[in-house]
PDB file of N, CA and C in Angstrom:
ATOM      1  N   UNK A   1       0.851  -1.178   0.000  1.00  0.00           N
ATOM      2  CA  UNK A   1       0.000   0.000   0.000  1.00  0.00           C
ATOM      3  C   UNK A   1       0.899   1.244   0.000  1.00  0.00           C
ATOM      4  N   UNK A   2       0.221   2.074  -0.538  1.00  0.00           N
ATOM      5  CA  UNK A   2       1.144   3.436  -0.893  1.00  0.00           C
ATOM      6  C   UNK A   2       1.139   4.367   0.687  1.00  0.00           C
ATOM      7  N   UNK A   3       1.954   4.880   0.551  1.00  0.00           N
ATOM      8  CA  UNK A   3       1.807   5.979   2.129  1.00  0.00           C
ATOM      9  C   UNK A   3       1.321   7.333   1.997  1.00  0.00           C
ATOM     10  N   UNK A   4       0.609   8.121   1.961  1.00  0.00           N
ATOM     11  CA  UNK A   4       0.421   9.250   0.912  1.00  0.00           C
ATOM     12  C   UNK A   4       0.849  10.144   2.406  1.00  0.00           C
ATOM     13  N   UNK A   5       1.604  10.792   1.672  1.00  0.00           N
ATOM     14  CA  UNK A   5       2.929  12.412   2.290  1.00  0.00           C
ATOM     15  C   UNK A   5       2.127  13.199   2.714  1.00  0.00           C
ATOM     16  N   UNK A   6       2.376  14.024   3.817  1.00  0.00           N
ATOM     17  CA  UNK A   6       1.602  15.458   3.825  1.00  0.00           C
ATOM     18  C   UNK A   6       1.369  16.833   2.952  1.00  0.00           C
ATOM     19  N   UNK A   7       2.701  16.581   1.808  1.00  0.00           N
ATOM     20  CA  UNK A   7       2.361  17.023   0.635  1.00  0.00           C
ATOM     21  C   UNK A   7       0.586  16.991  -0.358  1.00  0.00           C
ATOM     22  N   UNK A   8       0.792  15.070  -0.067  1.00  0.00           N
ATOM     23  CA  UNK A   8      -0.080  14.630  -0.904  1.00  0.00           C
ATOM     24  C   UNK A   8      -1.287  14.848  -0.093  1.00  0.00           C
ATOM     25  N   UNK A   9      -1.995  14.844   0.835  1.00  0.00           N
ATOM     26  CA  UNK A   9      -2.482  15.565   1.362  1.00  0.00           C
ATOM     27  C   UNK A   9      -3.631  16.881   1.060  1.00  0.00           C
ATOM     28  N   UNK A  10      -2.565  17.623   0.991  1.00  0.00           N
ATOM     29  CA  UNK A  10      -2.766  18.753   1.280  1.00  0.00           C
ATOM     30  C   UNK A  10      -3.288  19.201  -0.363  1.00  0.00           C
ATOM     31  N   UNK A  11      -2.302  18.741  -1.106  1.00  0.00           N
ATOM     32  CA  UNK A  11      -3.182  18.811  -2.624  1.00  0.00           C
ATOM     33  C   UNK A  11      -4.618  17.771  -2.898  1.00  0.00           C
ATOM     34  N   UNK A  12      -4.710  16.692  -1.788  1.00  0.00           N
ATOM     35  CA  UNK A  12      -5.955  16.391  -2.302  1.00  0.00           C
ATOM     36  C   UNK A  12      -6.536  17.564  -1.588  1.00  0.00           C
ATOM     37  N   UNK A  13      -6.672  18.234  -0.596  1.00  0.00           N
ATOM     38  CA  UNK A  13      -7.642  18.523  -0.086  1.00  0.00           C
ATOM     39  C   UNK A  13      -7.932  19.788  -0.888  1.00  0.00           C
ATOM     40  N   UNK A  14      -6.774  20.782  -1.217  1.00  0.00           N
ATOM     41  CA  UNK A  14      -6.677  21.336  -2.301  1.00  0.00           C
ATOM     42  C   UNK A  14      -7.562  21.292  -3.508  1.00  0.00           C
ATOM     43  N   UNK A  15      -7.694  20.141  -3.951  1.00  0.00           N
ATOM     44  CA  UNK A  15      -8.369  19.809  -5.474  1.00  0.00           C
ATOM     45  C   UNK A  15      -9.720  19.769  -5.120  1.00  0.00           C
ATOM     46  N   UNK A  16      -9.697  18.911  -3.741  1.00  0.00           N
ATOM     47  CA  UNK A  16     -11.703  19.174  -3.468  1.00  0.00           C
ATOM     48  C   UNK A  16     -11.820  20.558  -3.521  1.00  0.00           C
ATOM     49  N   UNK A  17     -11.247  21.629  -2.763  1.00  0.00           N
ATOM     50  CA  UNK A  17     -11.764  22.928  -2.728  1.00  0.00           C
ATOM     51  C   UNK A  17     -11.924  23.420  -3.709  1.00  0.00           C
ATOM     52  N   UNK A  18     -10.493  23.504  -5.091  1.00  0.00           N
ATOM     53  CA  UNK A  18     -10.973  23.886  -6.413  1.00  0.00           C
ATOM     54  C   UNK A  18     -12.266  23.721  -6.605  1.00  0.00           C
ATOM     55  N   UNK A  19     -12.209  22.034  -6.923  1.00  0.00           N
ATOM     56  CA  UNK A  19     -13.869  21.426  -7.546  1.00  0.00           C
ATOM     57  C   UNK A  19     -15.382  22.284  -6.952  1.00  0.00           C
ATOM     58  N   UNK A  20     -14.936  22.312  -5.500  1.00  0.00           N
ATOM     59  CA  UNK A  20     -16.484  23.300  -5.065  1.00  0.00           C
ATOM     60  C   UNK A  20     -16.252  24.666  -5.410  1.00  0.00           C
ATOM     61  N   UNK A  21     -15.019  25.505  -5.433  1.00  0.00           N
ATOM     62  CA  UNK A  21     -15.249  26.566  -6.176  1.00  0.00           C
ATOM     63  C   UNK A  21     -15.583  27.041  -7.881  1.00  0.00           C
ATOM     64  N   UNK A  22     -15.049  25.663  -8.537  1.00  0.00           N
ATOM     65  CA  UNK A  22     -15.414  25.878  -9.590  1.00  0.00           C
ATOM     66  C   UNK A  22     -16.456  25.548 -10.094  1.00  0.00           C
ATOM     67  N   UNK A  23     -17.537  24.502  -8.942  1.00  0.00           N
ATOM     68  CA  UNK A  23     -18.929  24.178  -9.225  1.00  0.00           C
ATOM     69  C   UNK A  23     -19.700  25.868  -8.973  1.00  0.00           C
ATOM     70  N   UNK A  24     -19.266  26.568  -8.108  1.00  0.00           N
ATOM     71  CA  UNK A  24     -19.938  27.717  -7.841  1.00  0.00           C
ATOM     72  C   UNK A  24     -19.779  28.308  -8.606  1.00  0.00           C
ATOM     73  N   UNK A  25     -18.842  29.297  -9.436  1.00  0.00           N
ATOM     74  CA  UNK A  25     -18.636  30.212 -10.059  1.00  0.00           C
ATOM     75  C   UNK A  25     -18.831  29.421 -11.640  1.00  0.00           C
ATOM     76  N   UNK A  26     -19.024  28.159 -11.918  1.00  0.00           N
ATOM     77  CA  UNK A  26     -19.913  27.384 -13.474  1.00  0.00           C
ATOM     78  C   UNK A  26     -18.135  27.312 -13.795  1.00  0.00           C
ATOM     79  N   UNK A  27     -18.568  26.530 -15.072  1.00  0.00           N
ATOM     80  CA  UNK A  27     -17.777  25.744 -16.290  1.00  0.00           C
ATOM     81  C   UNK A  27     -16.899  26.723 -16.942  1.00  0.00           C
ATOM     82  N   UNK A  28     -17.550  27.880 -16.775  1.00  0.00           N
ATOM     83  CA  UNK A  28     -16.755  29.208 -17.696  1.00  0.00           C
ATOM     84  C   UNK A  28     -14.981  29.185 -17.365  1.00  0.00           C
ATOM     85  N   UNK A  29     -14.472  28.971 -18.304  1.00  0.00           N
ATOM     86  CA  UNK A  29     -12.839  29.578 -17.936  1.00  0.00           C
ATOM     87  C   UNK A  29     -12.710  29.950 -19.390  1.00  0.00           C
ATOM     88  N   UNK A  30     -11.233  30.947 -19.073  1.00  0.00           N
ATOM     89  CA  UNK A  30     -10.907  31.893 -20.191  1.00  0.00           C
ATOM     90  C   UNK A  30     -10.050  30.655 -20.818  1.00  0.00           C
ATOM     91  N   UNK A  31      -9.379  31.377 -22.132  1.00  0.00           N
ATOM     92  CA  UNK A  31      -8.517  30.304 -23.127  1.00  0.00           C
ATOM     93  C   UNK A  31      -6.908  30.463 -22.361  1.00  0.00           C
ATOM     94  N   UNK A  32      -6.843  31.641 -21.433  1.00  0.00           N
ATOM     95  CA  UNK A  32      -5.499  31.748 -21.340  1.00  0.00           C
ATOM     96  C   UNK A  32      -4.773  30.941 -20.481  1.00  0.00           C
ATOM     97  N   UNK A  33      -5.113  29.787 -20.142  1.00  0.00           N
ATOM     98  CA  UNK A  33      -4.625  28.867 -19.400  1.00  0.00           C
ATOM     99  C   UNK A  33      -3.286  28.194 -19.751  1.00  0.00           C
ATOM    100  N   UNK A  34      -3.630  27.726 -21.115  1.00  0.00           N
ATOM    101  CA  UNK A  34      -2.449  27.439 -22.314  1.00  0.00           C
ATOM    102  C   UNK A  34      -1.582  28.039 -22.644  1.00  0.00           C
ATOM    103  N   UNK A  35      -1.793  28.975 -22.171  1.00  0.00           N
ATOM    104  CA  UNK A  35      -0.502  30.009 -23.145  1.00  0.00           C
ATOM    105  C   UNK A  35       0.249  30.420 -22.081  1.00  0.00           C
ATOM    106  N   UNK A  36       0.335  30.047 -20.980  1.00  0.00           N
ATOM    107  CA  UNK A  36       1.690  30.847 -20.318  1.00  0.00           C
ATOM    108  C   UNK A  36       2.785  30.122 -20.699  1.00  0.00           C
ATOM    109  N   UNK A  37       3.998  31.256 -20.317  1.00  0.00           N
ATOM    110  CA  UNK A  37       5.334  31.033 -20.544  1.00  0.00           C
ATOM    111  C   UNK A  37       5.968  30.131 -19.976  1.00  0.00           C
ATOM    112  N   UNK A  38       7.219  29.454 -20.302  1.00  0.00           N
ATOM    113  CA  UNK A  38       7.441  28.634 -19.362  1.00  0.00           C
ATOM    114  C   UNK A  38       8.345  29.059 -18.061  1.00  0.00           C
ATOM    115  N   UNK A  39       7.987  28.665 -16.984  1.00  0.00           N
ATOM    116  CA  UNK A  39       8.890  29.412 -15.585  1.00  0.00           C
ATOM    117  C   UNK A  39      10.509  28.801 -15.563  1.00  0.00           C
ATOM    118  N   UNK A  40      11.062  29.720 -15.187  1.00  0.00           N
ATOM    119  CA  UNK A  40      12.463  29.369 -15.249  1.00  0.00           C
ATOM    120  C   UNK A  40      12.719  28.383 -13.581  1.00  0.00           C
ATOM    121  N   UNK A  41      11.798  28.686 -12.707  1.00  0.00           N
ATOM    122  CA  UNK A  41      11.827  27.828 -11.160  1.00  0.00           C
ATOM    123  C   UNK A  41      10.506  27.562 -11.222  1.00  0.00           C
ATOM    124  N   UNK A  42      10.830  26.250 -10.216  1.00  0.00           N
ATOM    125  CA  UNK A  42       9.810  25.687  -9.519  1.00  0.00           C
ATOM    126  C   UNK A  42       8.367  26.451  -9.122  1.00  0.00           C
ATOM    127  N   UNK A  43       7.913  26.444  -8.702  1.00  0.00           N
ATOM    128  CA  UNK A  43       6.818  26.988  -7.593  1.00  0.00           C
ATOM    129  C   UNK A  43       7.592  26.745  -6.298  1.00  0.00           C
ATOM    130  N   UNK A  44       7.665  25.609  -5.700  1.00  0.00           N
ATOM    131  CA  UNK A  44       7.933  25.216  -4.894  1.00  0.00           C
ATOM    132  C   UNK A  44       9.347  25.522  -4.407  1.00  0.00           C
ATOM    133  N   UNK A  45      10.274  25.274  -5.738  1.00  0.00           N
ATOM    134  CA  UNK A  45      11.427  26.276  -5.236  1.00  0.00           C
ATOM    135  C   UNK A  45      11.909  27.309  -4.827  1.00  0.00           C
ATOM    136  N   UNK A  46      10.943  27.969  -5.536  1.00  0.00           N
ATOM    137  CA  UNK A  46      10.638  29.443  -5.125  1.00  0.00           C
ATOM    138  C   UNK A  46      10.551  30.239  -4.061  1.00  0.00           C
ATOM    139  N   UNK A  47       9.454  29.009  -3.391  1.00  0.00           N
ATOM    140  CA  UNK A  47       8.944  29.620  -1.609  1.00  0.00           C
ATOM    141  C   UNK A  47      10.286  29.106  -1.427  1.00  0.00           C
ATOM    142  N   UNK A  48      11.078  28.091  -1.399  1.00  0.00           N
ATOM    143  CA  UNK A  48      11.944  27.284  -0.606  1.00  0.00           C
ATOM    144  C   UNK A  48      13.683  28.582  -0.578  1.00  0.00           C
ATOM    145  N   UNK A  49      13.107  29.025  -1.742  1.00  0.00           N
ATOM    146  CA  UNK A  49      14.535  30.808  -1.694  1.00  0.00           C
ATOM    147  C   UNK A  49      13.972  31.351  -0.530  1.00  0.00           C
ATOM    148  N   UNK A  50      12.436  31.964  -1.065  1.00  0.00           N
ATOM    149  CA  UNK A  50      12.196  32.686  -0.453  1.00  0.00           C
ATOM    150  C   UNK A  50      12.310  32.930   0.901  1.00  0.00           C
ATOM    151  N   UNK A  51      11.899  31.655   1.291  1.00  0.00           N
ATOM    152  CA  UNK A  51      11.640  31.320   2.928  1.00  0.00           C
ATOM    153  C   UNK A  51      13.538  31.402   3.179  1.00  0.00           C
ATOM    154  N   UNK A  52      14.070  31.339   2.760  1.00  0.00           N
ATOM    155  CA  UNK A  52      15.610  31.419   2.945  1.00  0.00           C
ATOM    156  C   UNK A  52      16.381  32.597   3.415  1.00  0.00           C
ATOM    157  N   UNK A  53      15.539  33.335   2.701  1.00  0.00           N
ATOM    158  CA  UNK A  53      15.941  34.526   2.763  1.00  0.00           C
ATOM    159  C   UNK A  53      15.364  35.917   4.251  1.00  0.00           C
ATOM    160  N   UNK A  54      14.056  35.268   3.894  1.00  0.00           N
ATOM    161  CA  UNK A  54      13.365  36.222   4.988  1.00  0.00           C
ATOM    162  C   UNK A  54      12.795  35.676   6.196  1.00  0.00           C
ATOM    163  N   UNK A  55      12.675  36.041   6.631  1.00  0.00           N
ATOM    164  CA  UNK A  55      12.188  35.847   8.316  1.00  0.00           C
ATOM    165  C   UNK A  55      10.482  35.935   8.062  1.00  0.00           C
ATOM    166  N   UNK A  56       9.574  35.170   7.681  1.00  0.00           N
ATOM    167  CA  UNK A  56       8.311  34.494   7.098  1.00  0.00           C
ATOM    168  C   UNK A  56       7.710  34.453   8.535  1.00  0.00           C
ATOM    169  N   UNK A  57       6.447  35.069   8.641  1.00  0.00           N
ATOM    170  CA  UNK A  57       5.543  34.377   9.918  1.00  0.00           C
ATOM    171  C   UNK A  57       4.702  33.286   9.433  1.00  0.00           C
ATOM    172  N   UNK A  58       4.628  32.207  10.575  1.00  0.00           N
ATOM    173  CA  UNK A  58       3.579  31.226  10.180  1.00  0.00           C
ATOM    174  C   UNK A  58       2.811  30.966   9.029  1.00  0.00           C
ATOM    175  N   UNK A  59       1.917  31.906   8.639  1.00  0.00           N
ATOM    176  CA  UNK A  59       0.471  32.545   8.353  1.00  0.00           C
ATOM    177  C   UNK A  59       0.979  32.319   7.121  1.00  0.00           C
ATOM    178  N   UNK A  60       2.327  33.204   6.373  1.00  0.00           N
ATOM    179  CA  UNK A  60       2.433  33.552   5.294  1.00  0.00           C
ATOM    180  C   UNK A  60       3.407  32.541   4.863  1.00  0.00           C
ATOM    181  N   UNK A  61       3.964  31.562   5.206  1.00  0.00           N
ATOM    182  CA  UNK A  61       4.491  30.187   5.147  1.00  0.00           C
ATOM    183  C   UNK A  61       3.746  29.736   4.767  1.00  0.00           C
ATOM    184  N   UNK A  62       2.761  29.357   5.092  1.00  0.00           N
ATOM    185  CA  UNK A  62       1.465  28.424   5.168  1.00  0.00           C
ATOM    186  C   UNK A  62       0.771  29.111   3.645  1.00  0.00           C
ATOM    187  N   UNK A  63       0.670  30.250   3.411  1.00  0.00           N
ATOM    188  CA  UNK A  63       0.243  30.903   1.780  1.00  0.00           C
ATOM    189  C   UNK A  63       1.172  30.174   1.212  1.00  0.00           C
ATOM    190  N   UNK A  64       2.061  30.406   1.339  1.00  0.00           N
ATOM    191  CA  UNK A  64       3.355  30.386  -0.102  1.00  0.00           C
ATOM    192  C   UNK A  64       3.265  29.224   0.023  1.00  0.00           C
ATOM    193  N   UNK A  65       3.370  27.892   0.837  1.00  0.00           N
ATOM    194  CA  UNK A  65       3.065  26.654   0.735  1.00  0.00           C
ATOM    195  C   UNK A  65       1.774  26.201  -0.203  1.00  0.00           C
ATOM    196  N   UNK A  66       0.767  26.845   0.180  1.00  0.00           N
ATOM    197  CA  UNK A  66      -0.512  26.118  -0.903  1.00  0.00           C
ATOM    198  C   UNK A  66      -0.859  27.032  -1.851  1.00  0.00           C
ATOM    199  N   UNK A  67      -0.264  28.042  -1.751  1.00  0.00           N
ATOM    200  CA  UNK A  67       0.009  28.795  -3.264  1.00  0.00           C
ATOM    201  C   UNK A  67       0.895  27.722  -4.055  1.00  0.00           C
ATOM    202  N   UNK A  68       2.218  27.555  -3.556  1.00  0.00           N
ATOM    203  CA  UNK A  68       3.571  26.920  -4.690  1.00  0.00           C
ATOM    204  C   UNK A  68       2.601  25.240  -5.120  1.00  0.00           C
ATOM    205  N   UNK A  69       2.076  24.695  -4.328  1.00  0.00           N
ATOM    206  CA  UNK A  69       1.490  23.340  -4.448  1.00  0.00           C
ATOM    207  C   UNK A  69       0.160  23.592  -5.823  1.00  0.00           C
ATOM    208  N   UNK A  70      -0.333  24.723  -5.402  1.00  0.00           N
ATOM    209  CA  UNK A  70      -1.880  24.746  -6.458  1.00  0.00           C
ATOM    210  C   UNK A  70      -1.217  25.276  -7.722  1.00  0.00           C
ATOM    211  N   UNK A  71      -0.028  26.356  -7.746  1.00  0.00           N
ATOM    212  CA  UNK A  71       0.785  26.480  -8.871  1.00  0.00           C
ATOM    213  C   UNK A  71       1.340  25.504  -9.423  1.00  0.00           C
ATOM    214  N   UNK A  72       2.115  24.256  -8.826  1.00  0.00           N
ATOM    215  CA  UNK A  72       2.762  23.733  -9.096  1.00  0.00           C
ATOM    216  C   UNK A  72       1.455  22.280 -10.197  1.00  0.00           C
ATOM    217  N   UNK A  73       0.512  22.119  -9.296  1.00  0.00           N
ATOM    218  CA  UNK A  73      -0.257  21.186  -9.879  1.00  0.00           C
ATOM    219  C   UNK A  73      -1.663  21.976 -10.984  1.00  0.00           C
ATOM    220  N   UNK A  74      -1.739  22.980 -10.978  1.00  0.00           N
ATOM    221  CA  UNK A  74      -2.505  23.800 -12.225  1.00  0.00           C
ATOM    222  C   UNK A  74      -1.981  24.827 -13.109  1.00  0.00           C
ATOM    223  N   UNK A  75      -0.588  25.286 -12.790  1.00  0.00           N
ATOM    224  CA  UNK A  75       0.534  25.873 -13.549  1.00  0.00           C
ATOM    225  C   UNK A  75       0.214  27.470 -13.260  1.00  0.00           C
ATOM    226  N   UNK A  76       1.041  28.204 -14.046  1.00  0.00           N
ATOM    227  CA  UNK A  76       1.016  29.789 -13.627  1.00  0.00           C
ATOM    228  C   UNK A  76      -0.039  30.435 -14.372  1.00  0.00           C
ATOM    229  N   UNK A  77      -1.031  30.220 -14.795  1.00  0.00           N
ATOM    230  CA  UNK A  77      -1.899  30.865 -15.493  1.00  0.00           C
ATOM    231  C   UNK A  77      -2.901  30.740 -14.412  1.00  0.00           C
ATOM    232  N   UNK A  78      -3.259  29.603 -13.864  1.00  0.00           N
ATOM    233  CA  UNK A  78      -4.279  30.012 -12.707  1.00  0.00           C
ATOM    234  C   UNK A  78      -3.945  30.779 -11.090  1.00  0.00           C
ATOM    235  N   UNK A  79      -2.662  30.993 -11.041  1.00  0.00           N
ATOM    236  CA  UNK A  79      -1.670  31.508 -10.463  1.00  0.00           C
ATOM    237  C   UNK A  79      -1.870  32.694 -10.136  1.00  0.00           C
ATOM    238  N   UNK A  80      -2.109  33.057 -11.221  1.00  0.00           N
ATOM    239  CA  UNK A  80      -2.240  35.052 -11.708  1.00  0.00           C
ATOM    240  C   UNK A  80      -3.705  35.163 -11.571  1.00  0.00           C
ATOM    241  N   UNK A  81      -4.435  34.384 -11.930  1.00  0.00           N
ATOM    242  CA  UNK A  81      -5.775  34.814 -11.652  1.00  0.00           C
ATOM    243  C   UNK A  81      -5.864  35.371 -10.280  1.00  0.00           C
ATOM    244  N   UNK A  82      -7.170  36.462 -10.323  1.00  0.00           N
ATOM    245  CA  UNK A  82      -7.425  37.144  -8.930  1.00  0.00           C
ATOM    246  C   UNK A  82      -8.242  36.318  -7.965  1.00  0.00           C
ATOM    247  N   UNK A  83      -8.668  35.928  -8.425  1.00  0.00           N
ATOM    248  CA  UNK A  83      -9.574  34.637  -7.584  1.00  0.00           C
ATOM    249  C   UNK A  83      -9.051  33.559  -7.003  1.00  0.00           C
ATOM    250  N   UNK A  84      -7.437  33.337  -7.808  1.00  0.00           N
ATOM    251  CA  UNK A  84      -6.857  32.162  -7.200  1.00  0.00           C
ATOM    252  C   UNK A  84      -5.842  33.160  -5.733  1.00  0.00           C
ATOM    253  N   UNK A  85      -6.129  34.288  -5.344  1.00  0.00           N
ATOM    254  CA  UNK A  85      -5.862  34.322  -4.157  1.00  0.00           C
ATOM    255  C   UNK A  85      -6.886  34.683  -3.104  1.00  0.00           C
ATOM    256  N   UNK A  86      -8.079  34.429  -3.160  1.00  0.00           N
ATOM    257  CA  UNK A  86      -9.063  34.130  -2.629  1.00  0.00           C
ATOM    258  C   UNK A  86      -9.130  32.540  -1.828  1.00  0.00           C
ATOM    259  N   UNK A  87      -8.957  31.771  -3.632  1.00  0.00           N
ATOM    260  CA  UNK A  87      -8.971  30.159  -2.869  1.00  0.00           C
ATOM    261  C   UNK A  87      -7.465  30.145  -2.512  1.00  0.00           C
ATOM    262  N   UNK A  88      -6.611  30.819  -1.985  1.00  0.00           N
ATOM    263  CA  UNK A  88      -5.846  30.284  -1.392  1.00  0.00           C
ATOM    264  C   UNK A  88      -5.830  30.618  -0.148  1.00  0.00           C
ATOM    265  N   UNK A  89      -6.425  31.765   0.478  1.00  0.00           N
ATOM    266  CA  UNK A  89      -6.691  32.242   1.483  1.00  0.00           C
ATOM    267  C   UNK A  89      -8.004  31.401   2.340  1.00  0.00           C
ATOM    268  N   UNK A  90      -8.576  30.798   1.725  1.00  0.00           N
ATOM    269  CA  UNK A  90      -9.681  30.138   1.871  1.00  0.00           C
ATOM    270  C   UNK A  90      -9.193  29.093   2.296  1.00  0.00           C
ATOM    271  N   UNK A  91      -8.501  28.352   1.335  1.00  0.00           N
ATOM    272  CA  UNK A  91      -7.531  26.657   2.009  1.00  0.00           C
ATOM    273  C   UNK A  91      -6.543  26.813   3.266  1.00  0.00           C
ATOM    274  N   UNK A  92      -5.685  27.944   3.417  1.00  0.00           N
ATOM    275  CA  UNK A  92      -5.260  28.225   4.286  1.00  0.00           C
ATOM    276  C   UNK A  92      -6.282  28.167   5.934  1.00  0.00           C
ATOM    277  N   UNK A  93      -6.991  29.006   5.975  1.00  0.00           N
ATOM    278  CA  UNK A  93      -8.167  29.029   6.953  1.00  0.00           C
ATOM    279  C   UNK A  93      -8.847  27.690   7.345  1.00  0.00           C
ATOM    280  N   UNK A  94      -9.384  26.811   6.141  1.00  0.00           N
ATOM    281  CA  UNK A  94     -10.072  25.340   6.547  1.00  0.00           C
ATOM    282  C   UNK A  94      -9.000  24.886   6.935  1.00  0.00           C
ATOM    283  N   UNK A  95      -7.347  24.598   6.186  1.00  0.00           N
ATOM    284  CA  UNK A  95      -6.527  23.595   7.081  1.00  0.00           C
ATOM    285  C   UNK A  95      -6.175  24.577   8.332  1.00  0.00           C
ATOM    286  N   UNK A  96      -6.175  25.352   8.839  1.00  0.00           N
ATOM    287  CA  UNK A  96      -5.875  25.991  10.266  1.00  0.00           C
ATOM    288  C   UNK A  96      -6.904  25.428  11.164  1.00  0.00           C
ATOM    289  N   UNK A  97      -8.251  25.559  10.799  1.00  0.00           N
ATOM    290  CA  UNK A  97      -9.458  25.145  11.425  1.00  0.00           C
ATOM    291  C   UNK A  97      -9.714  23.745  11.780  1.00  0.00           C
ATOM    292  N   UNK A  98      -8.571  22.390  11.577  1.00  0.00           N
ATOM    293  CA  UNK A  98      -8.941  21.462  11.944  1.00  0.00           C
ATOM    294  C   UNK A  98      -7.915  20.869  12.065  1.00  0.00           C
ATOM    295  N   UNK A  99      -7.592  20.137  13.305  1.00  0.00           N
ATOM    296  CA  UNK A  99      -6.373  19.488  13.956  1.00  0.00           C
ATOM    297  C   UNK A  99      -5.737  18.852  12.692  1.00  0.00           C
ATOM    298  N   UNK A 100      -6.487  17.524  12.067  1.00  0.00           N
ATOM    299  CA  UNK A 100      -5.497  17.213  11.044  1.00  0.00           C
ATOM    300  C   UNK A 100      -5.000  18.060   9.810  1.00  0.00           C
ATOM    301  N   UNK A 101      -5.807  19.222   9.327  1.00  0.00           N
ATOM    302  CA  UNK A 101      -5.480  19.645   8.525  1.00  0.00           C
ATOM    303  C   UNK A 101      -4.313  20.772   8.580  1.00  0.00           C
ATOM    304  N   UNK A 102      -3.727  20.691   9.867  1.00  0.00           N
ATOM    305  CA  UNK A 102      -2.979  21.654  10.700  1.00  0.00           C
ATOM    306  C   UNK A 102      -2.036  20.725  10.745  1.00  0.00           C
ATOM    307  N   UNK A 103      -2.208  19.566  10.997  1.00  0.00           N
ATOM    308  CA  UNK A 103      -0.885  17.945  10.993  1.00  0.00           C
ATOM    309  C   UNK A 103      -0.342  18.262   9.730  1.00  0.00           C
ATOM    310  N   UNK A 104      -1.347  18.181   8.649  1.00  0.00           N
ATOM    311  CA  UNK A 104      -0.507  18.003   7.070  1.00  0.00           C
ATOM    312  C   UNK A 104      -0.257  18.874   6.818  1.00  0.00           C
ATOM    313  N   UNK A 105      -0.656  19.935   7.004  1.00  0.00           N
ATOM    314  CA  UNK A 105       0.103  21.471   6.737  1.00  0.00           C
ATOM    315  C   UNK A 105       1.714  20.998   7.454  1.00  0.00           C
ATOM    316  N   UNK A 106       1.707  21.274   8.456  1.00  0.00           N
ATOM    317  CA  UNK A 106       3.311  21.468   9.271  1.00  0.00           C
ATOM    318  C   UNK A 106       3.684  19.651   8.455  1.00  0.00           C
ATOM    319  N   UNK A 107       3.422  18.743   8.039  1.00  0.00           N
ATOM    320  CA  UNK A 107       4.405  17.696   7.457  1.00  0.00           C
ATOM    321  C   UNK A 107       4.430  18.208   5.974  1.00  0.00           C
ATOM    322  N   UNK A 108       3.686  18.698   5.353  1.00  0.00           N
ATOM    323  CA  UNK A 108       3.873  19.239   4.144  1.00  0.00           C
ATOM    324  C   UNK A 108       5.582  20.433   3.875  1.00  0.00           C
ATOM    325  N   UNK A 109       5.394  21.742   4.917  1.00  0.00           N
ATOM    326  CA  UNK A 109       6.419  22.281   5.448  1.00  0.00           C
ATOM    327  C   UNK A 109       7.225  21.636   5.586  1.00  0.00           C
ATOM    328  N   UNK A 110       7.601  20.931   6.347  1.00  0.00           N
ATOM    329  CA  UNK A 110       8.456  20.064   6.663  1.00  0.00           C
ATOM    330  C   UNK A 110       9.004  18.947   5.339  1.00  0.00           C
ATOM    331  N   UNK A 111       8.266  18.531   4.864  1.00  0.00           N
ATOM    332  CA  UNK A 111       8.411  17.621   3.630  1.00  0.00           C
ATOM    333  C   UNK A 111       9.054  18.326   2.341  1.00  0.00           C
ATOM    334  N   UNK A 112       8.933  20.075   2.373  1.00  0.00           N
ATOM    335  CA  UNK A 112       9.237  20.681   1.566  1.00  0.00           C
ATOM    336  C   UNK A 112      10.475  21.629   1.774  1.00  0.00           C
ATOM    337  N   UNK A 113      10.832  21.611   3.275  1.00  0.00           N
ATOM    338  CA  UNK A 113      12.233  22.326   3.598  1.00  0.00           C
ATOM    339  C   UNK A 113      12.152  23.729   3.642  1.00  0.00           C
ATOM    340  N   UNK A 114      10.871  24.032   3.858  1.00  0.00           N
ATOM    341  CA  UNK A 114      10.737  25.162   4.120  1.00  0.00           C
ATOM    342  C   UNK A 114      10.315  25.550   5.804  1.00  0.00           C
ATOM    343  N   UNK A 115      11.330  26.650   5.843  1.00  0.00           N
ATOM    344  CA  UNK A 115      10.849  26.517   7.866  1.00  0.00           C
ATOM    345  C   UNK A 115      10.196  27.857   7.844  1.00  0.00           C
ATOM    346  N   UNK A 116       9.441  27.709   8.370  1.00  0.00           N
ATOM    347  CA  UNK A 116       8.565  29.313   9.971  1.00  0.00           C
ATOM    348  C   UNK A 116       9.579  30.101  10.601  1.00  0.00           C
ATOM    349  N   UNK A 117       9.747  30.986  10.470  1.00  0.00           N
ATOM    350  CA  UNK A 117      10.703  31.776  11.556  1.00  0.00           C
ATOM    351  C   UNK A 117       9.323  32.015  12.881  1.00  0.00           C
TER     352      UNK A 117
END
C-alpha cells in the first residue's frame, strides 16, 4: 500500500476545494490557461529561496506553501488569476481550522524544507 505524504495531502484537499469553487462560479474559464510562458523555477522552489531569505511568519508560510502546491499542480496561469488568491486564502483558513489539517500542513512544510521563523 502506498503511504500518501503530507504534501499529498494537502493537494488532495486542495483539489476538493478547487472542484467546489469551480462548481460555484460554473464551467466558464478563459482560453489563457495554455498560453503561459514557461517558468524558469519551480513553484515550490521558489517559496523554498524565499523562505531562505526572509524571516516568514507562520500565516504567510502556510500561503506560499498552498500557493507553490496549487501552482505547481494547475501551472502559472491560474496563479495570476485574482480569484486564485481568494482560494488560497480560503484553504489556508479550513486547514488551520482542523487538527489534522494543521498535521498536514506542518508535514507538508516540513516535507518541503521550508521553515517558519
Amino acid at each position: 500500500m502506498t503511504r500518501i505524504g503530507g504534501v499529498d495531502q494537502i493537494l488532495l484537499m486542495l483539489r476538493a476545494q478547487l472542484q467546489r469553487a469551480e462548481k460555484q462560479r460554473g464551467s466558464a474559464r478563459s482560453g489563457r490557461a495554455g498560453s503561459a510562458q514557461p517558468v524558469a523555477a519551480r513553484p515550490i522552489d521558489r517559496i523554498r529561496a524565499l523562505a531562505a531569505m526572509e524571516d516568514l511568519d507562520e500565516r504567510h508560510v502556510r500561503r506560499l506553501v498552498v500557493r507553490a502546491i496549487l501552482t505547481e499542480e494547475f501551472g502559472e496561469a491560474v496563479a495570476n488569476d485574482a480569484a486564485f488568491q481568494k482560494v488560497i486564502e480560503q484553504v489556508v483558513t479550513m486547514l488551520g481550522e482542523d487538527e489534522r489539517g494543521r498535521a498536514a500542513m506542518q508535514r507538508a512544510i516540513v516535507q518541503l524544507g521550508v521553515e517558519e521563523k
